[in-house]
Every structure is written in C-alpha cells, then in structure tokens.
PDB file of N, CA and C in Angstrom:
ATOM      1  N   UNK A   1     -14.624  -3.429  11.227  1.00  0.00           N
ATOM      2  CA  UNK A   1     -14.183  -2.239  11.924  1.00  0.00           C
ATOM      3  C   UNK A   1     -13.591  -1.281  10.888  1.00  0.00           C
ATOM      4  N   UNK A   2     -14.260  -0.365  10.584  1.00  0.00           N
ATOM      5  CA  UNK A   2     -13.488   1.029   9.503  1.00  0.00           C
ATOM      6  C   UNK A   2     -13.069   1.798  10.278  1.00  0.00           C
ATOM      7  N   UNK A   3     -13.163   2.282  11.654  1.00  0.00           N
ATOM      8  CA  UNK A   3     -12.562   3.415  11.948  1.00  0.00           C
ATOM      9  C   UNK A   3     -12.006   2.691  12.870  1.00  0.00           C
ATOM     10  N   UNK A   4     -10.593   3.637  13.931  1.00  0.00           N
ATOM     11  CA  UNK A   4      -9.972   3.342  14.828  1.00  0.00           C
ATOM     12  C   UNK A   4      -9.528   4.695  15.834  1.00  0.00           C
ATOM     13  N   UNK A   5      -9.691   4.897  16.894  1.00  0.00           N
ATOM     14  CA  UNK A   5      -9.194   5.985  17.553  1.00  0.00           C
ATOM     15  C   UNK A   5      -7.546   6.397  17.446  1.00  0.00           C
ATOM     16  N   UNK A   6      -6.909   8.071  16.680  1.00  0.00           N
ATOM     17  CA  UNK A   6      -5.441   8.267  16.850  1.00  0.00           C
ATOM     18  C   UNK A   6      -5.284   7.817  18.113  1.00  0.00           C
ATOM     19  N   UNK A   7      -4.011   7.373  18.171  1.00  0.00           N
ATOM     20  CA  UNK A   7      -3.438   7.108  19.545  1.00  0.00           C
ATOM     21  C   UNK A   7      -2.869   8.741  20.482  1.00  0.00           C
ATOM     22  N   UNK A   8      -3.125   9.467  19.635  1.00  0.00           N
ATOM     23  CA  UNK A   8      -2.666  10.707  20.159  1.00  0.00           C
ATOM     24  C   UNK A   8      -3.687  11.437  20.397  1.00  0.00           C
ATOM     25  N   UNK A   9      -4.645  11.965  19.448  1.00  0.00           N
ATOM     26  CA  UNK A   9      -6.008  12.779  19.622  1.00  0.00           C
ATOM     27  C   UNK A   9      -7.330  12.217  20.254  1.00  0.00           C
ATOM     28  N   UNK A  10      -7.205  10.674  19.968  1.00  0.00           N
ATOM     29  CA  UNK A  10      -8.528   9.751  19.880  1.00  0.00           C
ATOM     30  C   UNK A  10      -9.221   9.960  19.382  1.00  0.00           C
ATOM     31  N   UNK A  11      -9.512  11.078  18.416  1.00  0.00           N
ATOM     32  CA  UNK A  11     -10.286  11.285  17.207  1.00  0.00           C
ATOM     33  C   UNK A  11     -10.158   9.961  16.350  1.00  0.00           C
ATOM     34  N   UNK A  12     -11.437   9.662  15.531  1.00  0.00           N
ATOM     35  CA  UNK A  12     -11.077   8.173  15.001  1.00  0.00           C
ATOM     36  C   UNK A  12     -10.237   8.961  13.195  1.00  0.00           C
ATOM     37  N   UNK A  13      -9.659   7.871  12.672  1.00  0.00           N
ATOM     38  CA  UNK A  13      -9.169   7.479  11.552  1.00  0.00           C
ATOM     39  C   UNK A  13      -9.977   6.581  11.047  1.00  0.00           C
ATOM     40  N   UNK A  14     -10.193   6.551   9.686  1.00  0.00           N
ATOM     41  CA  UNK A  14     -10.746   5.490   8.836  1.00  0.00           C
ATOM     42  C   UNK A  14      -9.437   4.724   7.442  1.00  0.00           C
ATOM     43  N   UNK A  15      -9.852   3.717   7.319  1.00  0.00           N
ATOM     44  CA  UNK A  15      -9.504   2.915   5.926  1.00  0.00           C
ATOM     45  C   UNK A  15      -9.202   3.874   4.884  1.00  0.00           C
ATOM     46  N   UNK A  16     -10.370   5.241   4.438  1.00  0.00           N
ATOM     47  CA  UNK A  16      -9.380   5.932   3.603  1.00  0.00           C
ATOM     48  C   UNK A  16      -8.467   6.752   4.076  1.00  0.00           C
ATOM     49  N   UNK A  17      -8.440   7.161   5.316  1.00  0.00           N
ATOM     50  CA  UNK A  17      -7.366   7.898   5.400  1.00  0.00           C
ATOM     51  C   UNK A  17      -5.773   7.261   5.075  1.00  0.00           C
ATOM     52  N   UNK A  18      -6.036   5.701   5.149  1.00  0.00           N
ATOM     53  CA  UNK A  18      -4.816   5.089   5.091  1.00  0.00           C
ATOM     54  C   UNK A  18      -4.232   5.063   3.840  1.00  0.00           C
ATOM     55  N   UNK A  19      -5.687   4.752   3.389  1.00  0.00           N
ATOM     56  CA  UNK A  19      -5.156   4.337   1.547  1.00  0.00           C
ATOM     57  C   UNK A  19      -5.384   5.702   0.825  1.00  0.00           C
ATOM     58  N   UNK A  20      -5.648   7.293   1.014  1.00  0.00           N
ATOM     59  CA  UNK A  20      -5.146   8.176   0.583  1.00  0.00           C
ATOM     60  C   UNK A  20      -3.655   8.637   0.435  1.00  0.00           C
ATOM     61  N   UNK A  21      -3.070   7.896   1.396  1.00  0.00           N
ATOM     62  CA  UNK A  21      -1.549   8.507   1.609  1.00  0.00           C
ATOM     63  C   UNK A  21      -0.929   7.458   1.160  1.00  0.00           C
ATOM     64  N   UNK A  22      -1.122   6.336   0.075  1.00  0.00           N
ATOM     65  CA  UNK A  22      -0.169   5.702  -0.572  1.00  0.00           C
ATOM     66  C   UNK A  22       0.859   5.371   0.581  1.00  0.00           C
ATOM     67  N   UNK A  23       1.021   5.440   1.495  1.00  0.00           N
ATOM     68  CA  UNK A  23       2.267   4.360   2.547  1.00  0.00           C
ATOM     69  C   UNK A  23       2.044   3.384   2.989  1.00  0.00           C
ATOM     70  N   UNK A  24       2.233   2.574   3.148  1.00  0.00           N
ATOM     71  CA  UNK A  24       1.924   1.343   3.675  1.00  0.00           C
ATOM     72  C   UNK A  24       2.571   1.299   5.515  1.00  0.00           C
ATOM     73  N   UNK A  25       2.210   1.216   5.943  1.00  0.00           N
ATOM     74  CA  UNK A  25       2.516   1.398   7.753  1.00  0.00           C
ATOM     75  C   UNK A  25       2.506   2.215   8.597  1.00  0.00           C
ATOM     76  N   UNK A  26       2.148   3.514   7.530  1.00  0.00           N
ATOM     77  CA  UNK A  26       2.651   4.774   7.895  1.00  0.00           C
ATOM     78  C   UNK A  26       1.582   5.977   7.519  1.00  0.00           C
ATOM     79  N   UNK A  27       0.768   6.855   8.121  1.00  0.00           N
ATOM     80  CA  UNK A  27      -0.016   7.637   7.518  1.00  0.00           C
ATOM     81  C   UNK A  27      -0.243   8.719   8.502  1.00  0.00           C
ATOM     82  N   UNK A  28      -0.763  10.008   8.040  1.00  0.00           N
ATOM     83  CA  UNK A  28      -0.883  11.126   9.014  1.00  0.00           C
ATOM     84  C   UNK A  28      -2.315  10.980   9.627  1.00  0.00           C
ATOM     85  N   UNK A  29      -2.773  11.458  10.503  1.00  0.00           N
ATOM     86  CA  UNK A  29      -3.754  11.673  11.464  1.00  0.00           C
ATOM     87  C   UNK A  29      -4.733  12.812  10.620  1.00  0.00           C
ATOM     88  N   UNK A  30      -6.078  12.292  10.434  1.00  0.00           N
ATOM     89  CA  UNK A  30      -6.327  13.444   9.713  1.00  0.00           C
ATOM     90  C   UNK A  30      -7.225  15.108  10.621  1.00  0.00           C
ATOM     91  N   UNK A  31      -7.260  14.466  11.722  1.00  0.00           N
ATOM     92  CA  UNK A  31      -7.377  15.781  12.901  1.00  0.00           C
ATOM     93  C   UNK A  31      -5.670  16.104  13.725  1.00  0.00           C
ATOM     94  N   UNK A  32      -5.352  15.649  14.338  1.00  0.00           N
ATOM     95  CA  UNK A  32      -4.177  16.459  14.298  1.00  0.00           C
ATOM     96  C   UNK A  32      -2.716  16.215  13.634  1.00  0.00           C
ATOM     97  N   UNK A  33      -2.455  15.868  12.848  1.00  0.00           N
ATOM     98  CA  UNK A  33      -1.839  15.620  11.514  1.00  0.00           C
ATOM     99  C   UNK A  33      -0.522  15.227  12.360  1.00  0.00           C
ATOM    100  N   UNK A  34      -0.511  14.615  13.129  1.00  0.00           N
ATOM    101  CA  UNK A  34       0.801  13.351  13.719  1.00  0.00           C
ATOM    102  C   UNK A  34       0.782  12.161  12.896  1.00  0.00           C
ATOM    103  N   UNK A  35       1.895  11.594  12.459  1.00  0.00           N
ATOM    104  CA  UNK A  35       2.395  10.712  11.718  1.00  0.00           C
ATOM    105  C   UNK A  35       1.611   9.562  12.907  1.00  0.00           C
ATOM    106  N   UNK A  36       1.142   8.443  11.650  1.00  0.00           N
ATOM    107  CA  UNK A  36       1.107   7.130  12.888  1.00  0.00           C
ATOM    108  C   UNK A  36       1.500   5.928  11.860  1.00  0.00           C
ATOM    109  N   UNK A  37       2.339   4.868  13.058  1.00  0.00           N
ATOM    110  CA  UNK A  37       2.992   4.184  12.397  1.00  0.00           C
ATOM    111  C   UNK A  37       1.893   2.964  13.165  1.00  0.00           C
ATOM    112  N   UNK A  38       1.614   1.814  12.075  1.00  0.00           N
ATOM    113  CA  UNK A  38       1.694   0.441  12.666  1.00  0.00           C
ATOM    114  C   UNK A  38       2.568   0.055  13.502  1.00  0.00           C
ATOM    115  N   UNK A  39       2.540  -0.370  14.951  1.00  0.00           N
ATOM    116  CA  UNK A  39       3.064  -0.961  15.483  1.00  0.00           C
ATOM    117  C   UNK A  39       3.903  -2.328  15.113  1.00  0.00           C
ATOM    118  N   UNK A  40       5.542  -2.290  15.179  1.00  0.00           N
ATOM    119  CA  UNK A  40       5.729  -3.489  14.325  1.00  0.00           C
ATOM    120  C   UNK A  40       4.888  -4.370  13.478  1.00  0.00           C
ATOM    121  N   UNK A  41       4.861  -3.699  12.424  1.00  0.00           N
ATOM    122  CA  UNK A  41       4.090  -4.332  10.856  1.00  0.00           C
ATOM    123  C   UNK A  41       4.215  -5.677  11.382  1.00  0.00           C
ATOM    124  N   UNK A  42       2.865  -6.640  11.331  1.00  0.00           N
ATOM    125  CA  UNK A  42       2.997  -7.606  11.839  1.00  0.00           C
ATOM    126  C   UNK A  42       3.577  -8.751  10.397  1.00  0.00           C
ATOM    127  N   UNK A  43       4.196  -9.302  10.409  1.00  0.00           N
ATOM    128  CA  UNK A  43       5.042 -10.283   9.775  1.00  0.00           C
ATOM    129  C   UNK A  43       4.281 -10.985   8.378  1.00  0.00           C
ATOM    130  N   UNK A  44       2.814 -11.586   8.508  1.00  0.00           N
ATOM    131  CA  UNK A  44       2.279 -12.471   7.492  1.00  0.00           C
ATOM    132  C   UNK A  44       2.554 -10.313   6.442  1.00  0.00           C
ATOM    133  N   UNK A  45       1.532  -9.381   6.985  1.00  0.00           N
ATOM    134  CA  UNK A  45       1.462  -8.444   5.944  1.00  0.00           C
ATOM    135  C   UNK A  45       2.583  -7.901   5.515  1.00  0.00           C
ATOM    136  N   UNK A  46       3.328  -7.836   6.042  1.00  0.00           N
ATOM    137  CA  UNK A  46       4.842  -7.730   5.198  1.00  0.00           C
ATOM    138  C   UNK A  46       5.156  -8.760   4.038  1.00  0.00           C
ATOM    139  N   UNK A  47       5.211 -10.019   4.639  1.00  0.00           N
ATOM    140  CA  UNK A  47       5.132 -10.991   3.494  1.00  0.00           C
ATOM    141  C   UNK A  47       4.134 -10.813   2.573  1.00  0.00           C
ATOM    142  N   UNK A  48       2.663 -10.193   2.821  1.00  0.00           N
ATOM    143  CA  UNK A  48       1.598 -10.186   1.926  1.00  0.00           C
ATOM    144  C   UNK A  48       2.443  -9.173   1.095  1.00  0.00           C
ATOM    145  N   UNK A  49       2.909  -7.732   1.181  1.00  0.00           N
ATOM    146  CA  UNK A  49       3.672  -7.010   0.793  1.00  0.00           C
ATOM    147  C   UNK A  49       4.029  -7.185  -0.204  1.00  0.00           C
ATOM    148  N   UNK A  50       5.230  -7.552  -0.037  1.00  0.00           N
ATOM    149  CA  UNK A  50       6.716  -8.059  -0.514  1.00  0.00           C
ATOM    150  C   UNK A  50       6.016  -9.285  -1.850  1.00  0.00           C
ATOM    151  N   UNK A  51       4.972 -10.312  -1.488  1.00  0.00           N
ATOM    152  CA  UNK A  51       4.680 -11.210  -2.677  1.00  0.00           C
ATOM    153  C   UNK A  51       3.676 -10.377  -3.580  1.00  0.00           C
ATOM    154  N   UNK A  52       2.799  -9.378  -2.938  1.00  0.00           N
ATOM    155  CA  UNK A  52       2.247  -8.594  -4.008  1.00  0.00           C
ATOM    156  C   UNK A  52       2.816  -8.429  -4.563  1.00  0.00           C
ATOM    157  N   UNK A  53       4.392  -7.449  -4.594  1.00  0.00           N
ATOM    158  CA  UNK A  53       5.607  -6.559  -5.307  1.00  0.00           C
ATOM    159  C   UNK A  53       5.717  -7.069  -6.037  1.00  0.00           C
ATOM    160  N   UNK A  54       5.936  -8.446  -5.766  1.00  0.00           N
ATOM    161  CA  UNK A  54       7.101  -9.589  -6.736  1.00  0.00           C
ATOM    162  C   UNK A  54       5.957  -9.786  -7.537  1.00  0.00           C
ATOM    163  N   UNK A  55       4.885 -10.396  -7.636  1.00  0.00           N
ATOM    164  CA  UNK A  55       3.929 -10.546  -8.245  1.00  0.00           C
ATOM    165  C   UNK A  55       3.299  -9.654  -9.363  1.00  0.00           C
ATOM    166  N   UNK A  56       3.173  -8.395  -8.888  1.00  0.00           N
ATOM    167  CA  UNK A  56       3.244  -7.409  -9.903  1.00  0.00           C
ATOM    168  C   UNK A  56       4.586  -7.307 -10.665  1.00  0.00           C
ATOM    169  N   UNK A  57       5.356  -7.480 -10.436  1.00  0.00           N
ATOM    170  CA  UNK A  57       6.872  -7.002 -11.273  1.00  0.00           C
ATOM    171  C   UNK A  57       6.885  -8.526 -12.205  1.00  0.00           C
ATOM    172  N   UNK A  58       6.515  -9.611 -11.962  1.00  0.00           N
ATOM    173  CA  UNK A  58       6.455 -10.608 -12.580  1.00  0.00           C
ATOM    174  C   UNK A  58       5.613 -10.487 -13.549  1.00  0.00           C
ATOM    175  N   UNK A  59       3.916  -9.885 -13.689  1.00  0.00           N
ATOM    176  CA  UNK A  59       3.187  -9.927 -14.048  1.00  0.00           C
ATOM    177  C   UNK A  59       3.352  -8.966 -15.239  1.00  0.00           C
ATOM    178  N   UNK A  60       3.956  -7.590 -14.883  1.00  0.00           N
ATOM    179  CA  UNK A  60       4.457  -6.738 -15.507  1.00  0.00           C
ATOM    180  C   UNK A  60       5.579  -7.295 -16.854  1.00  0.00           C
ATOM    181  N   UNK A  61       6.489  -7.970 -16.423  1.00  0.00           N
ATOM    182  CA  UNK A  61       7.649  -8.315 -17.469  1.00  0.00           C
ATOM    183  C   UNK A  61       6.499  -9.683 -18.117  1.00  0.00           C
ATOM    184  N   UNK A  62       5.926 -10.242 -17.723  1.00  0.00           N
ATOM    185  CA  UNK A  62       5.213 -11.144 -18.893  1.00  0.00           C
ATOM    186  C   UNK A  62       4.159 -10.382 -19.434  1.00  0.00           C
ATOM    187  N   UNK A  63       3.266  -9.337 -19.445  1.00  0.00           N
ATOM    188  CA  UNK A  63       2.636  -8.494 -20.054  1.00  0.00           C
ATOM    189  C   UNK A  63       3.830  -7.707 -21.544  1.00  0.00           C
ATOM    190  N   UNK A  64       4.759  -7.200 -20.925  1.00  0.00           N
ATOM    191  CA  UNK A  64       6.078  -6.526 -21.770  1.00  0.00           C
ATOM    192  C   UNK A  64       6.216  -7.449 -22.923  1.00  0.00           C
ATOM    193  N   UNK A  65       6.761  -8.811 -22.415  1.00  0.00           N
ATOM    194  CA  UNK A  65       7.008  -9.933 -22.994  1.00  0.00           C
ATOM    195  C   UNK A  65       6.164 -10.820 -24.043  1.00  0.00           C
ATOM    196  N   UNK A  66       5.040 -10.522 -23.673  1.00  0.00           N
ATOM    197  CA  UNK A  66       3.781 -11.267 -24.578  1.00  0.00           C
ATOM    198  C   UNK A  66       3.224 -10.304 -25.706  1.00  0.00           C
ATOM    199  N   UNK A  67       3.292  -9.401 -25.756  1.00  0.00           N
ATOM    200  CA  UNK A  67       3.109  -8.547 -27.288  1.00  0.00           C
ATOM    201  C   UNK A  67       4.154  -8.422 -27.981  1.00  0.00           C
ATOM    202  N   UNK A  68       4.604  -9.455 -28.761  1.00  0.00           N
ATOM    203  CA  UNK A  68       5.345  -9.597 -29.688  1.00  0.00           C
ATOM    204  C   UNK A  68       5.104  -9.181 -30.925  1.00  0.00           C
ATOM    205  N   UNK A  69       4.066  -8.232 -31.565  1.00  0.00           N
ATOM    206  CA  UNK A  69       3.406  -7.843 -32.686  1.00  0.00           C
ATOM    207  C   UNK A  69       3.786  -6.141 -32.621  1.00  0.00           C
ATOM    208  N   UNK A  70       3.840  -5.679 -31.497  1.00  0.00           N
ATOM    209  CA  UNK A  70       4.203  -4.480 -31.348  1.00  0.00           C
ATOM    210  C   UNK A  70       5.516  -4.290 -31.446  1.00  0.00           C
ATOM    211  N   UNK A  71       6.481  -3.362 -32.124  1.00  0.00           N
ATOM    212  CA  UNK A  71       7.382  -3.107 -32.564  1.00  0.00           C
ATOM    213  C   UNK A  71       8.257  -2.435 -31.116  1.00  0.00           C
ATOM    214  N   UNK A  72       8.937  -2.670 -30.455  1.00  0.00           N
ATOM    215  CA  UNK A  72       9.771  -1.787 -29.685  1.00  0.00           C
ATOM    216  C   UNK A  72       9.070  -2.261 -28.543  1.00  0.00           C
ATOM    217  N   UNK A  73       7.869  -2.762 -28.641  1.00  0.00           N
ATOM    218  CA  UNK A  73       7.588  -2.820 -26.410  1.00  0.00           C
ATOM    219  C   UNK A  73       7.865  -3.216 -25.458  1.00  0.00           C
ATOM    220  N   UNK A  74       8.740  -4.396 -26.205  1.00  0.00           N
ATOM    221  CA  UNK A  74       9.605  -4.714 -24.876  1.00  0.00           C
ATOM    222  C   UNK A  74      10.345  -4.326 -24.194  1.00  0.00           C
ATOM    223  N   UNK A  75      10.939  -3.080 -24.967  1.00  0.00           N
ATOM    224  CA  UNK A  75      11.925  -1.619 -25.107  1.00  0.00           C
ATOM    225  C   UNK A  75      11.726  -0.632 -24.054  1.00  0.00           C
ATOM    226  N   UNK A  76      10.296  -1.122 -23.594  1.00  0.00           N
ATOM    227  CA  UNK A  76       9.684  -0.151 -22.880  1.00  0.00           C
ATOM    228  C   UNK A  76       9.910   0.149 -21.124  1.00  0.00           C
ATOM    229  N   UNK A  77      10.487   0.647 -20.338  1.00  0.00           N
ATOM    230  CA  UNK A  77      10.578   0.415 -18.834  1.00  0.00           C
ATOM    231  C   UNK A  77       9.549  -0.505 -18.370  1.00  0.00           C
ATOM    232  N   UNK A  78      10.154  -1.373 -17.149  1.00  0.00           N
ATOM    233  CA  UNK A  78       8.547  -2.122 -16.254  1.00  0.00           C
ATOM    234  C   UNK A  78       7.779  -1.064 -15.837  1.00  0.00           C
ATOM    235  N   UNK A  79       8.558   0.033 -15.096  1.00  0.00           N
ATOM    236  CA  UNK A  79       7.635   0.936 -14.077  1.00  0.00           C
ATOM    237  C   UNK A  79       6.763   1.301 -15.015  1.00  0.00           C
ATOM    238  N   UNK A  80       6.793   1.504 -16.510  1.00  0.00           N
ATOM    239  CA  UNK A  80       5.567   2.522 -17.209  1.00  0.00           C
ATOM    240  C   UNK A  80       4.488   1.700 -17.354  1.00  0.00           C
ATOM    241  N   UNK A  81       4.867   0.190 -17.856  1.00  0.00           N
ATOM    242  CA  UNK A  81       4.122  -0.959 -17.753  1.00  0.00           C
ATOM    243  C   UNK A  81       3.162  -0.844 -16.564  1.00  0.00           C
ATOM    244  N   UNK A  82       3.844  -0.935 -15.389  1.00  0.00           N
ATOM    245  CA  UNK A  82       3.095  -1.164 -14.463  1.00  0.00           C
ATOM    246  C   UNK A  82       2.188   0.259 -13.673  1.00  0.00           C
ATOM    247  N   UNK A  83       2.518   1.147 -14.334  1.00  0.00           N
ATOM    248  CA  UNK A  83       1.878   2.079 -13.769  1.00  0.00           C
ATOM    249  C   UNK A  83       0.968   2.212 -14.902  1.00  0.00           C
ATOM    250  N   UNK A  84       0.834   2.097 -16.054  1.00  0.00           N
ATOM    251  CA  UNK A  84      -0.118   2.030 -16.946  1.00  0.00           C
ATOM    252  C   UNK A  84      -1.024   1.262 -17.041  1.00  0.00           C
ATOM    253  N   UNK A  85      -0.549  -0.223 -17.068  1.00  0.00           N
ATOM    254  CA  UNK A  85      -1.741  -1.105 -16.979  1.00  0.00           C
ATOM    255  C   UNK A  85      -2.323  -2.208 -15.893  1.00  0.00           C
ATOM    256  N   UNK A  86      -1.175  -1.994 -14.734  1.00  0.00           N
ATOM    257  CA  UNK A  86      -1.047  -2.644 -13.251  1.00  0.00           C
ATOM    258  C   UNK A  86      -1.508  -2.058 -12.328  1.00  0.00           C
ATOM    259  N   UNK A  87      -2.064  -0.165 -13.053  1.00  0.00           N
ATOM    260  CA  UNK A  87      -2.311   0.244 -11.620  1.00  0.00           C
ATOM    261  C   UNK A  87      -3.449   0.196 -10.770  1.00  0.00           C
ATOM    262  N   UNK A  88      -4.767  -0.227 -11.726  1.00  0.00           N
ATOM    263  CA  UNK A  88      -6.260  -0.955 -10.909  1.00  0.00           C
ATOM    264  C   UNK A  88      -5.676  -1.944  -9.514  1.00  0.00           C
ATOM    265  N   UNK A  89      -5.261  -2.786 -10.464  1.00  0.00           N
ATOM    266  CA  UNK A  89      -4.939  -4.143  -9.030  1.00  0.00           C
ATOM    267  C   UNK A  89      -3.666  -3.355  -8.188  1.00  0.00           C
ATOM    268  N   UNK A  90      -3.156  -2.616  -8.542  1.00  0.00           N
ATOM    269  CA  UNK A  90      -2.114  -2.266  -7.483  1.00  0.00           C
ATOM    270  C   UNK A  90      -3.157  -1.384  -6.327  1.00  0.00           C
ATOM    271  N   UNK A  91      -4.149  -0.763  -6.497  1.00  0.00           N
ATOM    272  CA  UNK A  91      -4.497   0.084  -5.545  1.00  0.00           C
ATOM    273  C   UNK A  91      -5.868  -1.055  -5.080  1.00  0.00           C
ATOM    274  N   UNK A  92      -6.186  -2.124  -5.914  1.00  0.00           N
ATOM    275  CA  UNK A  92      -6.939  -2.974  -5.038  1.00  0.00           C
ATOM    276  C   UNK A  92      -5.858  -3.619  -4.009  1.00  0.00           C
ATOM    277  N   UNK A  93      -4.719  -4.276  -4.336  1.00  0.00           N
ATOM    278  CA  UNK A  93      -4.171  -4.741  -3.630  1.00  0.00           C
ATOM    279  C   UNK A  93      -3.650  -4.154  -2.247  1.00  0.00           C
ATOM    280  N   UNK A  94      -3.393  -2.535  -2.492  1.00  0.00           N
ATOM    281  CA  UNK A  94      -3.046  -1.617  -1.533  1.00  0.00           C
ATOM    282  C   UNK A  94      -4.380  -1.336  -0.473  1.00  0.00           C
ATOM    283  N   UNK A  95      -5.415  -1.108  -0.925  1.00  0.00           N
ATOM    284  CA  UNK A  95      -6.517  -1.490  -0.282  1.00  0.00           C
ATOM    285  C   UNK A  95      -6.476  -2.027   0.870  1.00  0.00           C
ATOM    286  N   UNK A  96      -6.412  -3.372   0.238  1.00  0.00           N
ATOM    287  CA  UNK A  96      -6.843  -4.793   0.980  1.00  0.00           C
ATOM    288  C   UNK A  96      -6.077  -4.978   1.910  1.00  0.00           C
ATOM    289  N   UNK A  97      -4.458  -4.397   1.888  1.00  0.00           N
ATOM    290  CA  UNK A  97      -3.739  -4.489   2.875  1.00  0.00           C
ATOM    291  C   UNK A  97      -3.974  -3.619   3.870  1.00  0.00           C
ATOM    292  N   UNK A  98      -4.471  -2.323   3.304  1.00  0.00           N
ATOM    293  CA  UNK A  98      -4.526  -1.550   4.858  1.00  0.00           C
ATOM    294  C   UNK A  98      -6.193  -1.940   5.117  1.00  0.00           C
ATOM    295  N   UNK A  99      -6.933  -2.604   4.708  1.00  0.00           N
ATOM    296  CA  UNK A  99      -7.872  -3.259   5.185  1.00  0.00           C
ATOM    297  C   UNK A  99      -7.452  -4.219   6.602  1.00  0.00           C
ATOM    298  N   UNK A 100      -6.352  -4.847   6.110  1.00  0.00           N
ATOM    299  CA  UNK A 100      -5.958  -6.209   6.984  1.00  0.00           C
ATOM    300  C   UNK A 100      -5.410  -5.287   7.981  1.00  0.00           C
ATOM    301  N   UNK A 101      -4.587  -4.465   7.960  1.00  0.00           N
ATOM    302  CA  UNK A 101      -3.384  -3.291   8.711  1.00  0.00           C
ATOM    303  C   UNK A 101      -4.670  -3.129  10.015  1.00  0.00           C
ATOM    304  N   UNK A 102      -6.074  -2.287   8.838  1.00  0.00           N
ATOM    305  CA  UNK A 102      -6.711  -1.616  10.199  1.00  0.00           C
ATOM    306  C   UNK A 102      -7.531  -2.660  11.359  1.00  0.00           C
ATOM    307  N   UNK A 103      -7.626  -3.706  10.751  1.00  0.00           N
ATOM    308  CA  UNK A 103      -8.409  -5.228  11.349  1.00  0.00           C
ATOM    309  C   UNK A 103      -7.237  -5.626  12.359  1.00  0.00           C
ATOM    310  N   UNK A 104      -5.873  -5.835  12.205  1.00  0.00           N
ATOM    311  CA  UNK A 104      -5.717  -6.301  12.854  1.00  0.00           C
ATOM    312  C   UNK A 104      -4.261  -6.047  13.580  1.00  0.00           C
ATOM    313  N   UNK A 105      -3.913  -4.259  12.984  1.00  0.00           N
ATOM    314  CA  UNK A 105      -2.824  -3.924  13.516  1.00  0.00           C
ATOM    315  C   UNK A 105      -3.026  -2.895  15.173  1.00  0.00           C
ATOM    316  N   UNK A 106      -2.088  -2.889  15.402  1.00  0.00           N
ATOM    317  CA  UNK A 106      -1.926  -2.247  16.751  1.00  0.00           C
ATOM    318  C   UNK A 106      -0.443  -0.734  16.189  1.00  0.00           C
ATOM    319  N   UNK A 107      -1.882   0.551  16.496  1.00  0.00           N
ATOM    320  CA  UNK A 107      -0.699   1.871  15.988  1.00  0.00           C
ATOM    321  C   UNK A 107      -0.623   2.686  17.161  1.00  0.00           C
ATOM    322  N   UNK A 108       0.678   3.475  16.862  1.00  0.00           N
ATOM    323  CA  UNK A 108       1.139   4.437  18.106  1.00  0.00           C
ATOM    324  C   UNK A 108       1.674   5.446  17.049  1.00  0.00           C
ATOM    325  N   UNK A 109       1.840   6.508  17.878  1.00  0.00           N
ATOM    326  CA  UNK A 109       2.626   7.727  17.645  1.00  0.00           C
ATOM    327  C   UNK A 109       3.533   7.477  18.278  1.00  0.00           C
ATOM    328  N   UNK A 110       4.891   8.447  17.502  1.00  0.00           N
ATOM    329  CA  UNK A 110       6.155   8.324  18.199  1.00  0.00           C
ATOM    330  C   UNK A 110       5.834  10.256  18.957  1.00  0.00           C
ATOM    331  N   UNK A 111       6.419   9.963  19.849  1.00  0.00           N
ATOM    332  CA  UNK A 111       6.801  10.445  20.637  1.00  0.00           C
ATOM    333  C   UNK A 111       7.860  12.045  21.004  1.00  0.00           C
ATOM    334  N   UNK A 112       7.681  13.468  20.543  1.00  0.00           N
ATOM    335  CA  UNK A 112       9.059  13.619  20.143  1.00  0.00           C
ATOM    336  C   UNK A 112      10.047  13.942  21.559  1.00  0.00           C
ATOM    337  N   UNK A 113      11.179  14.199  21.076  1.00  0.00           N
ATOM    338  CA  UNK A 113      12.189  13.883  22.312  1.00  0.00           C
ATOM    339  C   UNK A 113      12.830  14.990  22.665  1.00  0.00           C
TER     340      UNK A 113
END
C-alpha cells in the first residue's frame, strides 16, 4: 500500500510525502496542507525509533574512535560525523520507518477548537 486517503481532504498521500518532511509521525497533507499526525505512534516503531538513534550515535562514536592515524578526529563533534558519513543509512532507515508508519499506522487530523 503507497498511498493512503488525508483524513481531512481524502485526497490520497503517498510514502514520499512522509519522508520529504523529515518528521517522523507527523507530516503536512500535500493537497490541503493540514498537519497529520499518526494516530498514537504505535509502540514496536517508537522502539524501532529510539534503537535506530542509539544505534547510529553508537556507530558514529566508534567510526570517531577508530581512525587513530588522523590527527585531531576524535576532536571532531558526533553530529558532523553523523551527518557526514551516517547520513545514507539514516534516510534508509527513515524510509523504512515511514514505510512501516504507512502499512500499518492509523492517521487523523486534529481538529481546531
């Protein structure tokens, strides 16, 4: 399933619209531009989440850590690390989650008041 009807327009959404907007639960409608949230992020993809994070930030400080020939790199921030040479698998990994999100989440619009 790639596309899904907004809960507001019923115009469908697709997989990239999700993974254009870099959020994870959270993305705009790309016909009438209402925010839509996953319905309580269901629990395993949060955990998928959260062990990606850790996983990259782990992966990151032993990358830092293992060029010991280079003068100063350990010197270097994680974030540059990881946005330099982590960021392929970070946007596969981001992917794959709103892959799982659009398979098997349930989204709404809020409502305004």
């Amino acid at each position: 399933m790639d596309h899904r009807p907004c809960p507001n327009c019923q115009e469908d959404f697709t997989i990239e619209d999700m993974i254009e907007t870099k959020k994870l639960f959270s993305f705009p409608c790309p016909n009438c531009h209402e925010n839509i949230y996953e319905y309580k992020a269901s629990t395993p993809l949060i955990i998928l989440t959260l062990v990606f994070g850790l996983g990259l930030a782990m992966l990151a400080d032993a990358v830092r850590h293992s060029v010991p020939f280079i003068p100063y790199f350990d010197k270097i921030p994680l974030i540059v690390i990881l946005v330099v040479f982590l960021y392929p698998l970070y946007t596969f990994g981001a992917g794959t989650i709103a892959r799982l999100a659009m398979k098997h989440g349930r989204f709404y619009v809020k409502k305004a008041k």
